[in-house]
N, C-alpha and C. Protein backbone atom coordinates (compact mmCIF):
# COMPACT_ATOMS: atom_id res chain seq x y z
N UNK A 1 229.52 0.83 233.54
CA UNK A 1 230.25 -0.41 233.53
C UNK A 1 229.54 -1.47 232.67
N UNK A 2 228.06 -1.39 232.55
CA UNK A 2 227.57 -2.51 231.71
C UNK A 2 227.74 -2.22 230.14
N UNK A 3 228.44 -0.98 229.90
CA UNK A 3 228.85 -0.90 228.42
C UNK A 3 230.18 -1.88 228.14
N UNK A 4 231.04 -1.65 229.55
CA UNK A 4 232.13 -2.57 229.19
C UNK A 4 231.86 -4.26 228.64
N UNK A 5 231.01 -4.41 229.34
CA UNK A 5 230.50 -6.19 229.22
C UNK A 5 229.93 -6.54 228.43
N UNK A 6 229.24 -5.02 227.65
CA UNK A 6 229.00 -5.36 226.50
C UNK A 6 229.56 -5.10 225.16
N UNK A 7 230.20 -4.04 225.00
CA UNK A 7 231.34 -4.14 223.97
C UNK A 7 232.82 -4.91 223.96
N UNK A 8 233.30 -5.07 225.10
CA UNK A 8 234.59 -5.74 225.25
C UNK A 8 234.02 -7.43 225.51
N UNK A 9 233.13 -7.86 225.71
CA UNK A 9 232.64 -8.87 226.14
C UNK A 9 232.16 -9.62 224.93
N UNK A 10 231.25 -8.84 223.91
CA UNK A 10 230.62 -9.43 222.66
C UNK A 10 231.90 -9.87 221.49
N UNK A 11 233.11 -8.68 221.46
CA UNK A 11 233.99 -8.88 220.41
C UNK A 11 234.75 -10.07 220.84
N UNK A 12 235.08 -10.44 219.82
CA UNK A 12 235.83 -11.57 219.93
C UNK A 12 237.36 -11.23 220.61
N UNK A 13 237.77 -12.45 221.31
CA UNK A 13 239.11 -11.88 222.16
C UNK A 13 240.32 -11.92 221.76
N UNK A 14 240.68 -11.18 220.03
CA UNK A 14 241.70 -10.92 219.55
C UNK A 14 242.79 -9.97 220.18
N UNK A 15 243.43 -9.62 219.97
CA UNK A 15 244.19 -8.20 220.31
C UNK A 15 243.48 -7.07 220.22
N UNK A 16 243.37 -7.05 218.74
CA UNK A 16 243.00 -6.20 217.75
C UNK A 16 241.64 -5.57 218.55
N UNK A 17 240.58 -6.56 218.38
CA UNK A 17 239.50 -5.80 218.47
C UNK A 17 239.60 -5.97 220.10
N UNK A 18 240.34 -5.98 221.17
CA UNK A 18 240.01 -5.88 222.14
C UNK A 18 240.58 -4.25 222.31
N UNK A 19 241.33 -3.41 221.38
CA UNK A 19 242.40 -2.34 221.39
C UNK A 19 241.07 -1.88 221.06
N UNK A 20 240.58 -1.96 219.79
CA UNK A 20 239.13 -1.28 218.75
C UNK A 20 238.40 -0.95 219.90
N UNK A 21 237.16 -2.04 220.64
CA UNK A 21 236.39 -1.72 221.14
C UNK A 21 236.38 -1.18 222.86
N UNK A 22 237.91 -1.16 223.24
CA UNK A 22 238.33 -0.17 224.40
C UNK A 22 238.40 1.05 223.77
N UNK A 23 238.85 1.37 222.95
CA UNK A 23 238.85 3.12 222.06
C UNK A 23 237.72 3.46 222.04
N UNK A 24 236.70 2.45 221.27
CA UNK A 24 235.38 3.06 221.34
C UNK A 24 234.66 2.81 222.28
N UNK A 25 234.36 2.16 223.54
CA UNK A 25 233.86 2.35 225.04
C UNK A 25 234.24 3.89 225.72
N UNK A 26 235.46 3.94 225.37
CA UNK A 26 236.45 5.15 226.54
C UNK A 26 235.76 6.79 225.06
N UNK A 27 235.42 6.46 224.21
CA UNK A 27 234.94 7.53 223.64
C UNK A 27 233.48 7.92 223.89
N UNK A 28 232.85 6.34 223.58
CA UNK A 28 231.20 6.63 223.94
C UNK A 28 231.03 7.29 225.57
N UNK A 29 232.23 6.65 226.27
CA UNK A 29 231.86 7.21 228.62
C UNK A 29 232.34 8.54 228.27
N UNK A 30 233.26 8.90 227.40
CA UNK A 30 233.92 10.18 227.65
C UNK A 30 232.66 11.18 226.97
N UNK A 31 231.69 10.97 225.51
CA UNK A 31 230.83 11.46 224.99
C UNK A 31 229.86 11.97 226.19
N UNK A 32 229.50 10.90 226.51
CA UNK A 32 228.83 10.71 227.76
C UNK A 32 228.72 12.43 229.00
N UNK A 33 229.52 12.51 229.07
CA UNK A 33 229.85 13.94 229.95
C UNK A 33 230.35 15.31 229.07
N UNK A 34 229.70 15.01 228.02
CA UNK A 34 229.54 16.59 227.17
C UNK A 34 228.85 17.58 227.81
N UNK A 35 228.91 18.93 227.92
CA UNK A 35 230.32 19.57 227.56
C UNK A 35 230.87 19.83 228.68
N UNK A 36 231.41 18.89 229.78
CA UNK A 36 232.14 19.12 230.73
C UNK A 36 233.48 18.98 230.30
N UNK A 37 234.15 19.92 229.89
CA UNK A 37 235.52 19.52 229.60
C UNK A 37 236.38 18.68 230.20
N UNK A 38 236.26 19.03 231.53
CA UNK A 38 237.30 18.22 232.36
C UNK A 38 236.88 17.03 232.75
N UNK A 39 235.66 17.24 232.78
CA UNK A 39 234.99 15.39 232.82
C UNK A 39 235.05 14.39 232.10
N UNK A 40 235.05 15.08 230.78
CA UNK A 40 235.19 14.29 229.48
C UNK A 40 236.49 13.86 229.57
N UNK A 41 237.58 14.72 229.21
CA UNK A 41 238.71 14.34 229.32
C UNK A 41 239.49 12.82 230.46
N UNK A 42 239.27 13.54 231.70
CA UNK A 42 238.99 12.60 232.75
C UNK A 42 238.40 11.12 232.28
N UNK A 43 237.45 11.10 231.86
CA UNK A 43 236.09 10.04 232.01
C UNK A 43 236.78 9.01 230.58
N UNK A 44 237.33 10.28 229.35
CA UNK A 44 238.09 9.44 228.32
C UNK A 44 239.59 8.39 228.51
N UNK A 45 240.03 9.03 229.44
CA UNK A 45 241.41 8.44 229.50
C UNK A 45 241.11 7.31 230.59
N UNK A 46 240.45 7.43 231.79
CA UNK A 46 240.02 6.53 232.58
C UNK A 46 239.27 5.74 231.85
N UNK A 47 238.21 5.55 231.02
CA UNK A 47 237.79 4.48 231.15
C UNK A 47 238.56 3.41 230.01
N UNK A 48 239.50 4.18 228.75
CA UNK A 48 240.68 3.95 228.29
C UNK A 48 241.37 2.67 228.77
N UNK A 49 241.81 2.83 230.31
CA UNK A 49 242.24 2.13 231.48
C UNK A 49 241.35 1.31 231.86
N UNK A 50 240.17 1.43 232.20
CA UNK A 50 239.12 0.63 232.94
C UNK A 50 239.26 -0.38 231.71
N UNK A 51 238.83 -0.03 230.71
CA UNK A 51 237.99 -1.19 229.84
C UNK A 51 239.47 -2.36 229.65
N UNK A 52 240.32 -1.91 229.27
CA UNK A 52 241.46 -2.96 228.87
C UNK A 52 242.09 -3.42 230.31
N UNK A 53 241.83 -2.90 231.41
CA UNK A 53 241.99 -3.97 233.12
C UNK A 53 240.89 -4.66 232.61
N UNK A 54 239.79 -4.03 232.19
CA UNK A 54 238.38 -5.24 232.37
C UNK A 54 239.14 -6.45 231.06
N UNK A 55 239.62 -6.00 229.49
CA UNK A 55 239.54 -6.94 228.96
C UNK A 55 240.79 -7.85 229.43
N UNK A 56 241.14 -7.63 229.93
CA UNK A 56 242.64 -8.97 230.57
C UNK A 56 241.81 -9.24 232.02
N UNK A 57 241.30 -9.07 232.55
CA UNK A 57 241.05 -9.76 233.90
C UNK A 57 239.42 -10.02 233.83
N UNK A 58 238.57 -9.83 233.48
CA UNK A 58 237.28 -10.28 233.45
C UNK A 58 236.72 -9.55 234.88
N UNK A 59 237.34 -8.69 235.78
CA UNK A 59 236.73 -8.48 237.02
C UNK A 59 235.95 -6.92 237.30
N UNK A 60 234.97 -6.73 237.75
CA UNK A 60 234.32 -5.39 237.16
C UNK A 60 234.61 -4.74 238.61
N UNK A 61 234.75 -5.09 240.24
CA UNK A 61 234.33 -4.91 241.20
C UNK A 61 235.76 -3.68 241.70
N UNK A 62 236.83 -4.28 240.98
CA UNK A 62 238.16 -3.06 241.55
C UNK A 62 237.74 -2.16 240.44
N UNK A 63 237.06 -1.90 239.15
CA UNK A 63 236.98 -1.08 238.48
C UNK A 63 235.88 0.10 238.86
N UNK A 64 234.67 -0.87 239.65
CA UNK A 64 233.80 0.40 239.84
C UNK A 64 234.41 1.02 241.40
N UNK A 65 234.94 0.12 242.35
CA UNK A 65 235.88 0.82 243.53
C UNK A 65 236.70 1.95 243.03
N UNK A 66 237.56 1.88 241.68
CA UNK A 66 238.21 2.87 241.24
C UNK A 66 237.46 4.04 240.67
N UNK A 67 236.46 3.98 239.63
CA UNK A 67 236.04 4.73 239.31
C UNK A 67 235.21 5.20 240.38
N UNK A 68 234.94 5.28 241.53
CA UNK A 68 234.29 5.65 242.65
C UNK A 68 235.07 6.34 243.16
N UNK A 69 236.36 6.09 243.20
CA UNK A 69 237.16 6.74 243.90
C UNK A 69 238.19 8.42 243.49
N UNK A 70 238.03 7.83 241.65
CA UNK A 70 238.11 8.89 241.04
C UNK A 70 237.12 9.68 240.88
N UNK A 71 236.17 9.68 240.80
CA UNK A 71 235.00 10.83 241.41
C UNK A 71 235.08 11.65 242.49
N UNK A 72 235.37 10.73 243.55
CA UNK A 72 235.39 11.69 244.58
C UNK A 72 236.84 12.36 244.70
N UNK A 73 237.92 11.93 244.25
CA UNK A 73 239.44 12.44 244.23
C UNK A 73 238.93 13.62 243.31
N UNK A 74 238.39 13.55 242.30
CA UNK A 74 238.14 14.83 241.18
C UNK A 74 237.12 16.11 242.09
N UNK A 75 236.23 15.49 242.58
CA UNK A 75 234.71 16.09 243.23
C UNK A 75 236.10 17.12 244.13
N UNK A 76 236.76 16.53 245.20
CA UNK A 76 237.48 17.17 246.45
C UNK A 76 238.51 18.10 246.00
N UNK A 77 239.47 17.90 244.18
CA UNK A 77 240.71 18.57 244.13
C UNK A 77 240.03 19.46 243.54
N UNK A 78 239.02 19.52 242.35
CA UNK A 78 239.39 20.40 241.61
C UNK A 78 238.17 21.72 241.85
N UNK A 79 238.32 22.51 241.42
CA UNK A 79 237.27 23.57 242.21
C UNK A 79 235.93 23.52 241.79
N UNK A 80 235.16 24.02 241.93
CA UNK A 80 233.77 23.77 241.38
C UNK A 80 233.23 24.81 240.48
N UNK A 81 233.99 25.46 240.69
CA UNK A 81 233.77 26.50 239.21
C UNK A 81 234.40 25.75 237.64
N UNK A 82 235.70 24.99 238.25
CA UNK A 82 236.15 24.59 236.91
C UNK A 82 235.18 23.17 236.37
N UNK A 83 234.21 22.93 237.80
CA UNK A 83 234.23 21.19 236.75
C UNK A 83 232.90 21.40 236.87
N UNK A 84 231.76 22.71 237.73
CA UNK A 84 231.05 23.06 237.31
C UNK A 84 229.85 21.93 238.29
N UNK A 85 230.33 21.61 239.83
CA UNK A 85 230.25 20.57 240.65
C UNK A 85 229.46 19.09 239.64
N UNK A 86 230.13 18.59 238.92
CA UNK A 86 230.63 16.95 238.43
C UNK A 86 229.19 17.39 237.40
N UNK A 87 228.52 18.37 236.79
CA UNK A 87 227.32 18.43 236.02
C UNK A 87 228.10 18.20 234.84
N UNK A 88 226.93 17.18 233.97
CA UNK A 88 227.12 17.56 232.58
C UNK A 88 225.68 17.40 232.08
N UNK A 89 225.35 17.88 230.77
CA UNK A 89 224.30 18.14 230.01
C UNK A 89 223.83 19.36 230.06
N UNK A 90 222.27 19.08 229.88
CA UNK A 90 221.78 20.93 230.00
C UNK A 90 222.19 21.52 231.45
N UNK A 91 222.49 20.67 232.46
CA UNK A 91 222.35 20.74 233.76
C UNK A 91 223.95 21.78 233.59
N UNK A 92 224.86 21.69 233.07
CA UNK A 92 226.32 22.08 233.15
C UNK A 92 225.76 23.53 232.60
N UNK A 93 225.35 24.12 231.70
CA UNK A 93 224.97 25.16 231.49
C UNK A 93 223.99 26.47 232.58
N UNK A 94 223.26 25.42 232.99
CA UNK A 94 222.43 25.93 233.97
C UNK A 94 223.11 25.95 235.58
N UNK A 95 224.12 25.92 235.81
CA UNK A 95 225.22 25.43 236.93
C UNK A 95 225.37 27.54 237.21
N UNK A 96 225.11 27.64 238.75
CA UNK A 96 225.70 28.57 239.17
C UNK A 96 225.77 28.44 240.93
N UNK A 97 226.88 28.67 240.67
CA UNK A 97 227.91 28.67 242.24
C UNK A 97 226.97 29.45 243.17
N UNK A 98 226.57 29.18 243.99
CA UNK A 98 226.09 29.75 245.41
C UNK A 98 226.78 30.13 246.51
């Protein structure tokens, strides 16, 4: 979340670059969880959403409630073989089910 405050926060509050630097926040969080496929994906389109609620409302506190909540909604539906229980990095490679 402190990437949001700082890229959506520093640009100036055009349209334009408030569209720009939500694309590139929701790419750098989604980078972020390489090579979890489904995390990435997930993590890209959500924070997509997060950052442009953050740039029209200035409020960070329903965003990290949400993204808290989408963790654990993802952690409970999807199986743990597919998301590889929420690992990414070397750690996602080294991941085996017990």
């Amino acid at each position: 979340m402190v990437h949001e405050l700082w890229l959506v926060g520093c640009l100036p509050a055009i349209p334009r670059a408030i569209v720009l630097s939500s694309l590139l926040v929701a790419i750098m969080f989604g980078a972020a969880h390489i090579p979890n496929p489904v995390l990435m994906a997930a993590t890209t389109i959500g924070e997509l959403i997060f950052s442009e609620a953050f740039a029209r409302h200035r409020n960070i506190w329903p965003l990290a409630l949400a993204h808290t909540a989408g963790a654990f909604l993802i952690a409970a539906v999807a199986p743990a073989s597919l998301i590889h229980n929420m690992r990414v990095g070397p750690g996602y490679y080294f991941y085996r089910m017990r």
